[in-house]
Protein backbone atom coordinates (compact mmCIF):
# COMPACT_ATOMS: atom_id res chain seq x y z
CA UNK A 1 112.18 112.88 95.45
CA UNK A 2 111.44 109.00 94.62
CA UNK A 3 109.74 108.20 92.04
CA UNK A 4 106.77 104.89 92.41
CA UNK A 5 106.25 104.19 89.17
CA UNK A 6 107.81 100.78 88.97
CA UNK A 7 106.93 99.35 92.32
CA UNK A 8 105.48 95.55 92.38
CA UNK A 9 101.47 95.28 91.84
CA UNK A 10 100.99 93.76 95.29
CA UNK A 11 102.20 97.42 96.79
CA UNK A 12 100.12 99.82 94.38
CA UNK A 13 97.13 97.60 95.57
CA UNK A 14 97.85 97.22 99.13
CA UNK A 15 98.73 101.47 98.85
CA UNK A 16 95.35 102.07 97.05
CA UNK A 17 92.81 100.33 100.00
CA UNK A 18 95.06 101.90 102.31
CA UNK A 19 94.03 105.33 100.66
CA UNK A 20 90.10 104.27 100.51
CA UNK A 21 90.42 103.41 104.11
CA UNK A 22 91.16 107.02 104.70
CA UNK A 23 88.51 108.60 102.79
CA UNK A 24 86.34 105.41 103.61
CA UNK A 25 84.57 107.84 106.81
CA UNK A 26 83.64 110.67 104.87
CA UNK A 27 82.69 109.09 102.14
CA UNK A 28 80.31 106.89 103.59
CA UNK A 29 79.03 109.39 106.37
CA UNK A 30 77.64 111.69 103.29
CA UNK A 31 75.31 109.11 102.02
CA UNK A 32 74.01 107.84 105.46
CA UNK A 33 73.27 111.43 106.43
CA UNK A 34 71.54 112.36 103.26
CA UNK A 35 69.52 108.62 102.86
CA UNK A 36 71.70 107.92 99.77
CA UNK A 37 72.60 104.00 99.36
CA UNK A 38 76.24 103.75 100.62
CA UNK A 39 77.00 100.93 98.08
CA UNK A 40 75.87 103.42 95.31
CA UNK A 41 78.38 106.25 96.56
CA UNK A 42 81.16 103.74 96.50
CA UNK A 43 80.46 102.26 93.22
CA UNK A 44 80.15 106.41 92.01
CA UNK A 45 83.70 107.48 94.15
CA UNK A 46 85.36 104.59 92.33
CA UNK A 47 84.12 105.40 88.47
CA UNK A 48 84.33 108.81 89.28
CA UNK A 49 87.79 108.90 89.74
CA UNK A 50 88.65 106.42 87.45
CA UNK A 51 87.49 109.40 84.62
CA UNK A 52 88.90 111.60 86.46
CA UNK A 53 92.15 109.98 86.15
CA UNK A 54 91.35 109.42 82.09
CA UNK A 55 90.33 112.99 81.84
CA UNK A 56 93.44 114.43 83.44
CA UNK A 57 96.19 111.95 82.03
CA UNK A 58 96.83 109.87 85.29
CA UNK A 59 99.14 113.02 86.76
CA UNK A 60 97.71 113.64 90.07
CA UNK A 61 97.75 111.39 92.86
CA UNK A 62 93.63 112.28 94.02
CA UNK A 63 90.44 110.67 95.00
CA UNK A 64 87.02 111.87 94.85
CA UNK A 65 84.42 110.62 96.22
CA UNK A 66 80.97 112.13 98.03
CA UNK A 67 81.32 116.01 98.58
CA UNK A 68 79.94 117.14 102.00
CA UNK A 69 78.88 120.68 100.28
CA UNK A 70 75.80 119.06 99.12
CA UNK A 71 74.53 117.37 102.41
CA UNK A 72 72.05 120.24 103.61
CA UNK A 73 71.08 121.09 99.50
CA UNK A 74 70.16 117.23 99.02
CA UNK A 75 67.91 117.04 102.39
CA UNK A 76 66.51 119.86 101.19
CA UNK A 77 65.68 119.17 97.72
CA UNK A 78 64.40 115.60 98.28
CA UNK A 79 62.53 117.05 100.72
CA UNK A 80 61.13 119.36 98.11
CA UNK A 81 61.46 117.54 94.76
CA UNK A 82 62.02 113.88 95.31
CA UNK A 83 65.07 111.72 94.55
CA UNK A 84 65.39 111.57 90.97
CA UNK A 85 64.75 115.06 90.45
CA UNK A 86 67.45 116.03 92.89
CA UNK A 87 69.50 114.10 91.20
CA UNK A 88 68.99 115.77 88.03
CA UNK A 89 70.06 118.90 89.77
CA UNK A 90 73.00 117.61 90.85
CA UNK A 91 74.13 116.42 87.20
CA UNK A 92 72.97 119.75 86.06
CA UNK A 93 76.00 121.06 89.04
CA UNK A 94 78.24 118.51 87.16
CA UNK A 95 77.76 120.17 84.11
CA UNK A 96 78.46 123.72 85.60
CA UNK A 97 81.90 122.74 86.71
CA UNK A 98 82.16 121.40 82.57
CA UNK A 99 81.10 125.14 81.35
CA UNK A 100 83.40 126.61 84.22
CA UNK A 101 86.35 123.93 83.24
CA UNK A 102 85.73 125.51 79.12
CA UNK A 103 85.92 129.27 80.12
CA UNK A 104 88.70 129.03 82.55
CA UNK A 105 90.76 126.92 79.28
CA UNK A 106 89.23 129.80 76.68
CA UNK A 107 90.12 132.67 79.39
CA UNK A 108 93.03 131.22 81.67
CA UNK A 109 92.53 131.04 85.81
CA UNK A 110 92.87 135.21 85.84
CA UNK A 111 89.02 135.48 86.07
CA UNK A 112 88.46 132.90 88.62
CA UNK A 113 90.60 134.34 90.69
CA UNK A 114 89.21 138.03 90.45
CA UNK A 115 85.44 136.15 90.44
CA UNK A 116 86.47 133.95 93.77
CA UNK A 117 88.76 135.82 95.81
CA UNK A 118 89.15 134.69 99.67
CA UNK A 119 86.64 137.32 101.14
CA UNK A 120 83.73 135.02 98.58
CA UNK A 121 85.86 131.87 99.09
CA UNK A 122 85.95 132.06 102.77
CA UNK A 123 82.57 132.93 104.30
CA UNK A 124 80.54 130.25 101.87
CA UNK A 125 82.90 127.71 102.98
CA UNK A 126 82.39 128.65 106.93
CA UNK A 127 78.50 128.29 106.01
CA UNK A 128 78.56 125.07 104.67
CA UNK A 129 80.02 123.50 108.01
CA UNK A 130 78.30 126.32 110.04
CA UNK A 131 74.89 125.60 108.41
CA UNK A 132 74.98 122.11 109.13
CA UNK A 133 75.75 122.34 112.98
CA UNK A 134 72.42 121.50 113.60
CA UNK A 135 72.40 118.44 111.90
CA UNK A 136 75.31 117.39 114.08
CA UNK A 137 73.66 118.40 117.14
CA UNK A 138 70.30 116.61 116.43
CA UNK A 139 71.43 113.75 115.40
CA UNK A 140 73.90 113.15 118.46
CA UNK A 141 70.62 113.61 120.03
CA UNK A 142 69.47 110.58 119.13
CA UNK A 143 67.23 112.57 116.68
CA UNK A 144 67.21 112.40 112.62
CA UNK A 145 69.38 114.91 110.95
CA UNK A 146 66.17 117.41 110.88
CA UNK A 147 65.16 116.76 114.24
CA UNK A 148 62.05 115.30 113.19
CA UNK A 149 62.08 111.83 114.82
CA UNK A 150 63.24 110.66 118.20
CA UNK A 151 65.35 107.51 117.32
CA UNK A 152 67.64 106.89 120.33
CA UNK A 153 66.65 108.05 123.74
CA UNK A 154 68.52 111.28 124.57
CA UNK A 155 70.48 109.97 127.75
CA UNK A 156 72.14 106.74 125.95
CA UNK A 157 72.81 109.24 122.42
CA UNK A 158 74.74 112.11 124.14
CA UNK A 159 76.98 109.59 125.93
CA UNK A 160 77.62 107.25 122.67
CA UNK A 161 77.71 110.50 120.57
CA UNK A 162 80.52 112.24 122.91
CA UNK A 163 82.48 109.04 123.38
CA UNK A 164 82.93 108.73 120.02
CA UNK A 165 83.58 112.23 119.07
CA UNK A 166 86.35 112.24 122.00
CA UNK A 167 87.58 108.96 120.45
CA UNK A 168 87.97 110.72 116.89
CA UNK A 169 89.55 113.93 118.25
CA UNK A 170 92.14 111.89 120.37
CA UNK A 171 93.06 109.75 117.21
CA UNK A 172 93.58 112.88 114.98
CA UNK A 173 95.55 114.78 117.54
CA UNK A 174 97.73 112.10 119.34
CA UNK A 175 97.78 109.25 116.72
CA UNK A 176 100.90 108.69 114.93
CA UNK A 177 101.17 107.72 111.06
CA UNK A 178 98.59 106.48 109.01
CA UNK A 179 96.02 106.00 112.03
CA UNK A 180 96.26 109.95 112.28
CA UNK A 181 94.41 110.15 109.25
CA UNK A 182 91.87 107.27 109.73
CA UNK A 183 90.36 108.86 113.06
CA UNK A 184 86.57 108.69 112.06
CA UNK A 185 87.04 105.29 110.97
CA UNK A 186 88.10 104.88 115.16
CA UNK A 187 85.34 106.79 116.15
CA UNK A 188 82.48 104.79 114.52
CA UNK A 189 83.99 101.33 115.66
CA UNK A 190 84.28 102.61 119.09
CA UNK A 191 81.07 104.72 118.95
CA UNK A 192 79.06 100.90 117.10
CA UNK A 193 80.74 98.78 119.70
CA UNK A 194 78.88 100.87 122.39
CA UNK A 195 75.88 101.42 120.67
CA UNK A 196 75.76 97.48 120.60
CA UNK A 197 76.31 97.03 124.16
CA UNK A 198 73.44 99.97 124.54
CA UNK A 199 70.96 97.50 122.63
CA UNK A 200 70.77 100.36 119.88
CA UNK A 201 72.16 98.63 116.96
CA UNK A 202 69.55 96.46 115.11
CA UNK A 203 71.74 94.02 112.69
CA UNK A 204 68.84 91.72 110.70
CA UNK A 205 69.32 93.77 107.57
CA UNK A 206 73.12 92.79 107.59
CA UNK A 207 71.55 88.86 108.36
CA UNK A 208 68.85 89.60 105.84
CA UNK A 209 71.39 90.99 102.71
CA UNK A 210 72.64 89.04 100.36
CA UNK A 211 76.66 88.81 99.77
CA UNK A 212 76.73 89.83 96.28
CA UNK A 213 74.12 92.38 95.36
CA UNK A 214 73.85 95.21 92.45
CA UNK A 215 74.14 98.33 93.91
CA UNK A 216 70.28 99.75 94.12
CA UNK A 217 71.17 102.70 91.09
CA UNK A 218 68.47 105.06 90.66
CA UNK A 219 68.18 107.25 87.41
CA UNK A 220 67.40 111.45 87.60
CA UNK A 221 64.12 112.84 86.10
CA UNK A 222 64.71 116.22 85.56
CA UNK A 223 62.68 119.47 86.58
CA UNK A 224 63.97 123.33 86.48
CA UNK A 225 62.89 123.91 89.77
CA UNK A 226 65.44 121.14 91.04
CA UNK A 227 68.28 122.44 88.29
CA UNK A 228 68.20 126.25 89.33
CA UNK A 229 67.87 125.13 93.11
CA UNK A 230 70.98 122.72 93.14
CA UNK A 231 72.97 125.13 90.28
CA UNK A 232 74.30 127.80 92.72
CA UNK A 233 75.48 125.53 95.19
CA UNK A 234 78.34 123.80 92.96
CA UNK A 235 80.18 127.24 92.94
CA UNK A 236 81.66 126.30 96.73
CA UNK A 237 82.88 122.95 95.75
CA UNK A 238 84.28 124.45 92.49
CA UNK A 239 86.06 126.83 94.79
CA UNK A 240 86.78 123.65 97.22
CA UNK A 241 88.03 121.71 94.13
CA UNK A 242 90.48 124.79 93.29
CA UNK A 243 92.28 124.94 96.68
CA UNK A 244 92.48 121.03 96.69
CA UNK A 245 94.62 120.96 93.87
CA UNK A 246 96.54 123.37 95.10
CA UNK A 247 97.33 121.52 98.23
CA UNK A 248 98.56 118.55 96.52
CA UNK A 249 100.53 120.64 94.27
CA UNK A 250 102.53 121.83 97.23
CA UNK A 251 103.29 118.29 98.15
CA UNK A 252 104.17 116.60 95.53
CA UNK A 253 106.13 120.06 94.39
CA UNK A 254 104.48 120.39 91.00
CA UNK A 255 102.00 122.89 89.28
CA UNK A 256 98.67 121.15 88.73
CA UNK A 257 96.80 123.94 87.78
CA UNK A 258 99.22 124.90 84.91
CA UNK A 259 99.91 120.67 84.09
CA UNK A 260 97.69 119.10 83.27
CA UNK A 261 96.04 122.13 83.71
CA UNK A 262 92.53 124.02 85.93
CA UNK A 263 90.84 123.40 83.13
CA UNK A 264 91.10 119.42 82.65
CA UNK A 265 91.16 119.30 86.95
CA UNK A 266 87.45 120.47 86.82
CA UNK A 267 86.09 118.92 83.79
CA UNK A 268 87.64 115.78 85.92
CA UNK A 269 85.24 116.46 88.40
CA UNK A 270 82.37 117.62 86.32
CA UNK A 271 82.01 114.52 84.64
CA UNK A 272 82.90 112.38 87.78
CA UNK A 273 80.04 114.14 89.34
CA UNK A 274 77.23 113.83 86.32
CA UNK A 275 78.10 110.18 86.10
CA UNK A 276 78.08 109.61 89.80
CA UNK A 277 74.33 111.46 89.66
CA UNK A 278 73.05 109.01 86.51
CA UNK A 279 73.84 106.07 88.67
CA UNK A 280 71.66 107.87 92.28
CA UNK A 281 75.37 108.42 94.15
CA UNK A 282 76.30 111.47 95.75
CA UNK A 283 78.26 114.11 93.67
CA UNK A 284 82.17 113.86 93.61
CA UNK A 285 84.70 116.33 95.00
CA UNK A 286 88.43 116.06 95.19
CA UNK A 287 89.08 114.25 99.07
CA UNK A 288 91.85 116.42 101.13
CA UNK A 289 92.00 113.41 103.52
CA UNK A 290 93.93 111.31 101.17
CA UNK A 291 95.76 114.60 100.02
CA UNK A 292 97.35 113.75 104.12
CA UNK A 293 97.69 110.50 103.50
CA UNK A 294 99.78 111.40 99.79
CA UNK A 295 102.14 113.52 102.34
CA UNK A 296 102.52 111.32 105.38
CA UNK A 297 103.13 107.70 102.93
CA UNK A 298 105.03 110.40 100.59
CA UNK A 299 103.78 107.96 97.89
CA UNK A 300 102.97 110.13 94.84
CA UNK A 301 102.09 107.36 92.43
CA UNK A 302 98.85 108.22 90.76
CA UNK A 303 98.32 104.40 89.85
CA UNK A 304 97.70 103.97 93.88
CA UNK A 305 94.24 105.85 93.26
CA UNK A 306 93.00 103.54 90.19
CA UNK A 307 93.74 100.75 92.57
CA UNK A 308 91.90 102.71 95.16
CA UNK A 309 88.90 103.10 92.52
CA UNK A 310 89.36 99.84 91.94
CA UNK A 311 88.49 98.63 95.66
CA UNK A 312 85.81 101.42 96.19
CA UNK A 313 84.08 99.08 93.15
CA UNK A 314 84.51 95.79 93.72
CA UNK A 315 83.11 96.65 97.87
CA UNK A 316 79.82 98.08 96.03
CA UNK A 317 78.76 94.65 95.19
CA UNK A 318 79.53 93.31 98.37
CA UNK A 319 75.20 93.25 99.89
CA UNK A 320 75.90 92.50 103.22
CA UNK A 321 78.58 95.43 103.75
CA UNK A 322 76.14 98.45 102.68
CA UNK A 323 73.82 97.03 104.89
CA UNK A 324 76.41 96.85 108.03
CA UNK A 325 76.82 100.42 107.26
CA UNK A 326 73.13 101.33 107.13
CA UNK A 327 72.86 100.00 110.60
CA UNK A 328 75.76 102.46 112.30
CA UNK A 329 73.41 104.03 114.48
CA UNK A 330 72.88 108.21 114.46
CA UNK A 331 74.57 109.10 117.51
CA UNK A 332 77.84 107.51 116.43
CA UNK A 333 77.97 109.63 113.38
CA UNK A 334 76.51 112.92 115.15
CA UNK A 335 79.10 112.76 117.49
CA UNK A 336 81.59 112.71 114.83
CA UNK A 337 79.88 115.65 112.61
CA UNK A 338 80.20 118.01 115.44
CA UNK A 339 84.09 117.62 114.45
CA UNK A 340 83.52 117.28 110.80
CA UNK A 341 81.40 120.38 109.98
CA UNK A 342 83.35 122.39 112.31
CA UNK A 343 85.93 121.50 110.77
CA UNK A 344 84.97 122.60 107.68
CA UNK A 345 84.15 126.16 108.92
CA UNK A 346 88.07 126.11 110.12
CA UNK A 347 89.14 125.47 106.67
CA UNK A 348 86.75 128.96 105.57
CA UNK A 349 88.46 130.81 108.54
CA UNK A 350 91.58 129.90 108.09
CA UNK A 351 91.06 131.44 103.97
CA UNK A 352 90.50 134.42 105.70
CA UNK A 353 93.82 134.02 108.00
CA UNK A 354 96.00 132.63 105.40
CA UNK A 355 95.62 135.70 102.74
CA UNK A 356 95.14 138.57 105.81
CA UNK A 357 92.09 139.60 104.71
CA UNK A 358 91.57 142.93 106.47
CA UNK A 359 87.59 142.89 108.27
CA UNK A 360 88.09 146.38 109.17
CA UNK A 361 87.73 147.73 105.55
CA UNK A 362 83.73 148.19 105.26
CA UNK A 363 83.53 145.67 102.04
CA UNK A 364 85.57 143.07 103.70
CA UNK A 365 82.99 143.11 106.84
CA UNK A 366 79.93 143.38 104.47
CA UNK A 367 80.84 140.68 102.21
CA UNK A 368 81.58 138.40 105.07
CA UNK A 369 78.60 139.24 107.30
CA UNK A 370 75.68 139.21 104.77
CA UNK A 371 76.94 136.31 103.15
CA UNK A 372 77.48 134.39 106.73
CA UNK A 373 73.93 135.58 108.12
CA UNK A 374 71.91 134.45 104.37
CA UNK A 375 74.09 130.63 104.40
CA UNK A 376 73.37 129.99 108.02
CA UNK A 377 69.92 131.52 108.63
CA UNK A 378 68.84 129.45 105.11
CA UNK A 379 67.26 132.73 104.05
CA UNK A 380 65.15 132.59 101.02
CA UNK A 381 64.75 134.84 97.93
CA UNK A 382 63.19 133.18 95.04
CA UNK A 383 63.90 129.64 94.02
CA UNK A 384 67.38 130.38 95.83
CA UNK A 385 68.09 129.38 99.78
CA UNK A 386 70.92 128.49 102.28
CA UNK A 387 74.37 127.74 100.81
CA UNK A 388 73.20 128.58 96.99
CA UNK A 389 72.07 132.13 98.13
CA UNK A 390 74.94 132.95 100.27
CA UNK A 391 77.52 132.11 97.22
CA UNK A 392 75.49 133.82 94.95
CA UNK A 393 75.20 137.23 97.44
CA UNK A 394 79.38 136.67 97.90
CA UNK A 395 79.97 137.27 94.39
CA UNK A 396 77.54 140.14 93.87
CA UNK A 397 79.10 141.59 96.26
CA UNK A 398 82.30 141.08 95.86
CA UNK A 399 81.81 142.37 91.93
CA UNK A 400 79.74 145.22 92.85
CA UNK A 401 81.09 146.96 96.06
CA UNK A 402 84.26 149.41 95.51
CA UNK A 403 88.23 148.60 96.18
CA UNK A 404 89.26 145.42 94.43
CA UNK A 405 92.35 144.64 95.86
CA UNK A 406 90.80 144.72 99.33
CA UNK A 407 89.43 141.47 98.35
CA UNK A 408 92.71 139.79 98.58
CA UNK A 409 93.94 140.60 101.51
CA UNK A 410 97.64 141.54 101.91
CA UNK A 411 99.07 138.58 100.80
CA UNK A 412 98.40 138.81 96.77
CA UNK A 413 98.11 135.21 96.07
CA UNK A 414 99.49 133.72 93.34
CA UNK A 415 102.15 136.23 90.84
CA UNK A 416 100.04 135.99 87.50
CA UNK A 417 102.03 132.69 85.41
């Protein structure tokens, strides 16, 4: 395997925007969908994995940037709370994944493992992109992400919204190379171009911004209604955060979780998120799109993300580029969702799949079903709802009902290092 460490500058920095490019969709989409500022979750992607980088000695080639787990908790709770106390929630999730990051160093992985096994990992995972179809569907409506408000008349949004999803599944499924792994990027220039021609895209706020602007940061306030709603729902990134390191373990052939260890992985992301939620940006998570990217340029340099980081920064001052984002209009991105949050109900299935968990056995079924019904019906039992409930109920569950091993499936996962 070739080592990068000693290529020229000029190629770590032309390898690092190549690498925001193809988490540049995702990462963006989050805070358009959830009325974050998009310079502010660029600015927070690129500290936040700048310390995670410090934090875990510069070993692993990852990015993080906005987490997608959090999109239906943070309508909710600014619905409910406001902005700055939503964000206080979220740092308060930040510092969960700190406490988990101490136990799993003072215990080893052995309890998260028998606390998280696939039949809890998968079904909260298929709610968070289950949960959020309707999102998807209303805003490729025309409609905002709750349904609320008719933006774009419903004929001219289903046509922009389906051309542009069809535009992002043909680029991820015929594409070759790198523009495999750029296909939302595709979709939203295809999916703006029409919306332009359609008369839908208003562009004075992009005539109207200034070139160089501070990113508009916004500071938490902090309430204990907001910190015990938003708690709960940073178990299912913790658990996404876990199987991302995994993955670019098995490319890059080496044993993250042992070197530089589970424990300095999450507190990584803990802090990346906490800091990303003083400044008013989304909360981090580990991005499995560049984990392609790491596997297709089979450059496993982990100085390609600081330079990554580095451009994620610098394009947070830039005024008038937030505000070209700001003006993508909602069809173009609903159309792409449908693909995105189903996607993300794959990746739960395919938990299931992978390990062979058997639904026949009675505590497989009720684990899965309950947990399934709570997330996507966004029932409510005390301060707890949706995607925080349903992760909650999984573990109960899982540590209450009889047969342990069922929860594993056939395949045993990982022989105890």
């Amino acid at each position: 395997m070739q080592e990068h460490t000693h290529e020229p500058v000029w190629k770590q920095a032309l390898a690092g925007s190549q690498m925001l490019l193809v988490a540049f969709g995702a990462l963006v989409l989050m805070p358009l969908i959830t009325g974050l500022d998009p310079n502010v979750a660029l600015f927070t992607a690129g500290v936040g994995t700048l310390i995670f980088h410090v934090v875990t000695g510069g070993q692993i080639p990852i990015f993080l940037a906005s987490s997608f787990a959090f999109i239906a908790p943070i309508i909710a709770a600014k619905g409910r709370f406001g902005l700055e106390e939503t964000l206080g929630g979220l740092m308060a999730a930040g510092i969960l994944y700190i406490i988990l990051a101490g136990a799993v160093r003072a215990r080893g992985t052995g309890f998260v493992t028998r606390l998280l096994p696939p039949v809890v990992i998968a079904p909260v995972i298929m709610t968070i992109g289950l949960g959020l179809a309707s999102v998807a569907v209303h805003m490729a409506s025309g409609r905002t992400g709750d349904g609320a408000a008719k933006l774009v008349p419903y004929n001219t949004a289903i046509v922009i919204a389906m051309i542009s999803l069809a535009v992002t599944i043909i680029m991820s499924v015929w594409a070759k190379g790198i523009f495999r792994l750029i296909p939302i990027m595709f979709g939203v220039i295809v999916g703006y171009t029409l919306s332009w021609f359609a008369g839908i895209v208003d562009i004075t706020p992009v005539q109207e911004a200034p070139w160089f602007a501070v990113p508009n940061f916004v500071a938490p306030a902090f309430s204990w209604g907001a910190i015990l709603f938003m708690i709960p729902v940073a178990i299912a990134p913790a658990i996404e955060h876990i199987g991302d390191v995994l993955a670019i373990g098995n490319v890059t052939r080496k044993n993250y979780l042992q070197k530089p260890g589970l424990h300095r992985t999450l507190l990584g992301d803990g802090l990346a998120t906490s800091a990303a939620s003083m400044l008013g940006g989304p909360p981090n998570t580990t991005y499995s799109e560049v984990t392609g990217a790491v596997m297709l340029t089979r450059n496993f340099n982990p100085k390609v993300m600081w330079w990554a980081a580095g451009t994620a920064i610098v394009l947070a001052f830039v005024g008038k580029f937030g505000a070209a984002l700001q003006t993508i209009p909602v069809p173009v991105m609903g159309g792409i969702l449908c693909l995105l949050f189903g996607s993300i109900a794959v990746v739960g299935l395919n938990t299931l799949i992978r390990h062979q968990v058997d639904l026949s056995q009675s505590r497989n079924l009720v684990i899965v079903g309950v947990t399934l019904v709570f997330g996507i019906g966004n029932m409510v039992i005390g301060t707890l709802e949706g995607i925080a409930l349903c992760a909650v109920v999984a573990i109960a569950l899982n540590l209450i009902l009889p047969g342990e091993k069922e929860a594993w499936g056939k395949r045993i996962q990982e022989p105890k290092a």
